[in-house]
C-alpha atoms as a PDB file:
ATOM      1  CA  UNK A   1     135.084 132.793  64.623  1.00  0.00           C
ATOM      2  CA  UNK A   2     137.470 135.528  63.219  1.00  0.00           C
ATOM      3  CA  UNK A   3     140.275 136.263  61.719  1.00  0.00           C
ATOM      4  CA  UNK A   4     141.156 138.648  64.542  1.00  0.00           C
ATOM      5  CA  UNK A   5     141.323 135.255  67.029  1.00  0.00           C
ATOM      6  CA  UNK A   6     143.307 133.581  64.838  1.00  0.00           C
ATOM      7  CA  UNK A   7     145.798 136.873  64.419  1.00  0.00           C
ATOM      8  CA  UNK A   8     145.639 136.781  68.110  1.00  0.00           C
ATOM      9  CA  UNK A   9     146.544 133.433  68.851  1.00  0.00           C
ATOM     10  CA  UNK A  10     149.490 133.521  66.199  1.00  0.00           C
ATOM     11  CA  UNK A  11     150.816 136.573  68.589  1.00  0.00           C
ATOM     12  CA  UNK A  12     149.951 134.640  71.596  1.00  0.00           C
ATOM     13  CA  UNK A  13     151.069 131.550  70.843  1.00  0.00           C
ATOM     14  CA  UNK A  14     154.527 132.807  69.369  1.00  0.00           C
ATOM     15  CA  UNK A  15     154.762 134.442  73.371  1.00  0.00           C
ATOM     16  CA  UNK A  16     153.031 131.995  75.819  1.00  0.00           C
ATOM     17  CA  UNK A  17     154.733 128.601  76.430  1.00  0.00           C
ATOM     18  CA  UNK A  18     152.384 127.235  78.660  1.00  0.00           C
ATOM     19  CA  UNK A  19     149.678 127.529  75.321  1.00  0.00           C
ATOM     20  CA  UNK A  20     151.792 125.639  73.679  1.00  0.00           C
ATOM     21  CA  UNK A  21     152.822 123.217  76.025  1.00  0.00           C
ATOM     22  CA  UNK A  22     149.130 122.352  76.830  1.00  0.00           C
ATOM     23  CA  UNK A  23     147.945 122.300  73.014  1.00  0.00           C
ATOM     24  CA  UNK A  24     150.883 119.882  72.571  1.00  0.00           C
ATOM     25  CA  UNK A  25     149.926 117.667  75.173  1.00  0.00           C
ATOM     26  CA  UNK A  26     146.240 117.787  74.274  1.00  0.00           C
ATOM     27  CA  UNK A  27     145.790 113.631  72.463  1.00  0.00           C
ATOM     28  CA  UNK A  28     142.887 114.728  70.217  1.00  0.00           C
ATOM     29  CA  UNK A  29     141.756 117.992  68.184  1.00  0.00           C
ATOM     30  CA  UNK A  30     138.938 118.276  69.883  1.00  0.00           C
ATOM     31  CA  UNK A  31     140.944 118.901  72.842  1.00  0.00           C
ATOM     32  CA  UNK A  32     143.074 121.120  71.335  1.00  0.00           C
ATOM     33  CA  UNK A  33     139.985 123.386  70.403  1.00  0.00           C
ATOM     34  CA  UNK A  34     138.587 123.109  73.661  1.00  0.00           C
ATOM     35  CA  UNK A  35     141.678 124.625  74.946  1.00  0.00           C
ATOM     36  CA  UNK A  36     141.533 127.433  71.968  1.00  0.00           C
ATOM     37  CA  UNK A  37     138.233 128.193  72.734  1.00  0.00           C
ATOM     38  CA  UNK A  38     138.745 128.661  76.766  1.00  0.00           C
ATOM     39  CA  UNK A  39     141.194 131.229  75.586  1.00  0.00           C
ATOM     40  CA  UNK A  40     138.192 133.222  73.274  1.00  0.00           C
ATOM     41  CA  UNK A  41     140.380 132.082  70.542  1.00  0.00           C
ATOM     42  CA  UNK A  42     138.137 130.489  68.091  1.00  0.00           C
ATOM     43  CA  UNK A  43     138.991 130.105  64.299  1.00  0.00           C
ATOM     44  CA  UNK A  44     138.965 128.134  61.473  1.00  0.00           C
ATOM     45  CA  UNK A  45     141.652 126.492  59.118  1.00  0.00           C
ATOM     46  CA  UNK A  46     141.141 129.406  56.593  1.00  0.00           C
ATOM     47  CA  UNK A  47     140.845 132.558  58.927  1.00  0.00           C
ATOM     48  CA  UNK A  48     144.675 131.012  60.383  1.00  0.00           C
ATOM     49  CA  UNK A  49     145.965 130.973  56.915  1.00  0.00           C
ATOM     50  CA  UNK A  50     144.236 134.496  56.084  1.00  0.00           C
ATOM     51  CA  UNK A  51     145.809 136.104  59.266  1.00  0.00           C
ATOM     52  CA  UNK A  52     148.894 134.086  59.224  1.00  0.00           C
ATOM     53  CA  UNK A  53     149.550 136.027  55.386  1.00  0.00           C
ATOM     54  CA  UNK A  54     148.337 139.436  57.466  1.00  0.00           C
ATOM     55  CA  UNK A  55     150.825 139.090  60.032  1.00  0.00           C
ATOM     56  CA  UNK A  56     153.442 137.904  57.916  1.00  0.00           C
ATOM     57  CA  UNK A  57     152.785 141.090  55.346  1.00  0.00           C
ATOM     58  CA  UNK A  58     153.405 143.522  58.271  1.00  0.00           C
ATOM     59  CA  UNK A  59     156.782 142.039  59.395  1.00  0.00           C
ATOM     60  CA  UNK A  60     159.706 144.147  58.958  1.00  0.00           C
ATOM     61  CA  UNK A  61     162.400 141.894  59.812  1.00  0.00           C
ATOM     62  CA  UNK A  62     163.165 138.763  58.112  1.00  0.00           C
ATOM     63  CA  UNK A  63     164.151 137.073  61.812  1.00  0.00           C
ATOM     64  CA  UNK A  64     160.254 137.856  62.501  1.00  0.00           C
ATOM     65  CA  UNK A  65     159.163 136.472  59.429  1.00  0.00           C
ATOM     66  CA  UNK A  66     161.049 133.210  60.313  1.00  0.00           C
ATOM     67  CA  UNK A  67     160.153 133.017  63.334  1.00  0.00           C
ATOM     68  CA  UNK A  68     156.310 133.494  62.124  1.00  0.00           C
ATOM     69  CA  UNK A  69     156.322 130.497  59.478  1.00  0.00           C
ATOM     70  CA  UNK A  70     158.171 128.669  62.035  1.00  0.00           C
ATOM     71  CA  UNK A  71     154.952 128.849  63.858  1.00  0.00           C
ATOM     72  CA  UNK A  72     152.595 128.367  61.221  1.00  0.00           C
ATOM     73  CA  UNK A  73     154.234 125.207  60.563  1.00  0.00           C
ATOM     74  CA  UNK A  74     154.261 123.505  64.155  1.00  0.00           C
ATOM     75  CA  UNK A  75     150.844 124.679  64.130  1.00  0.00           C
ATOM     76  CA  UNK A  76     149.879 122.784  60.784  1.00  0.00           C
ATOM     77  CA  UNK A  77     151.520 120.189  61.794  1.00  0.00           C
ATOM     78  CA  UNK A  78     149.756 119.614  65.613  1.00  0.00           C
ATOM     79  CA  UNK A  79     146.518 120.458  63.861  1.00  0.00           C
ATOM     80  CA  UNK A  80     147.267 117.751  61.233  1.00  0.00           C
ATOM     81  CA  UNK A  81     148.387 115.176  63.859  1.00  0.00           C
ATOM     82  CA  UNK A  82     145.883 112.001  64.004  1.00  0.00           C
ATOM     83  CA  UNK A  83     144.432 112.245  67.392  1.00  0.00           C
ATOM     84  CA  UNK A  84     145.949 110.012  69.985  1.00  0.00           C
ATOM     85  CA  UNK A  85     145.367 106.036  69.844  1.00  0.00           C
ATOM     86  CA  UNK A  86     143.903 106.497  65.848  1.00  0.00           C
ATOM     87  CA  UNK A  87     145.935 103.558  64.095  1.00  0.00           C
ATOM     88  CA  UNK A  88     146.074 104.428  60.251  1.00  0.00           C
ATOM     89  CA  UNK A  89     143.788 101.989  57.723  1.00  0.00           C
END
């Protein structure tokens, strides 16, 4: 795991619908890495934040800095998301 996979699935992701789509539809985290990690895109938690603060450093244009943390947070929150059919205690 790298930083440099999670740099490259924040530019990926921001560009490929179809990534998105199928992470989205994905009903557990497991899934969801299993998808990530067809894709060579393996990372942690930490390595996204650390290359989500790279890539937002090197943004010259506030509309691309939006757009960024718009990103970050959808992918917080599907990371976050209780896998499908988990009821809460």
């Amino acid at each position: 795991m790298t930083i440099q996979n999670a740099i490259d699935f924040i530019q990926q992701g921001q560009q490929d619908n179809d990534l998105r789509t199928r992470l989205v539809k994905a009903d557990t985290n497991q899934a969801r890495q299993e998808i990530l990690d067809q894709e060579n895109l393996k990372f942690t938690p930490e390595e996204f934040e650390e290359a989500y603060n790279l890539t937002l450093f090197k943004c010259q244009h506030q509309e691309d800095a939006d757009a960024l943390n718009a990103f970050r947070l959808w992918w917080v929150m599907l990371y976050r998301s209780p896998d499908a059919g988990v009821t809460a205690p």
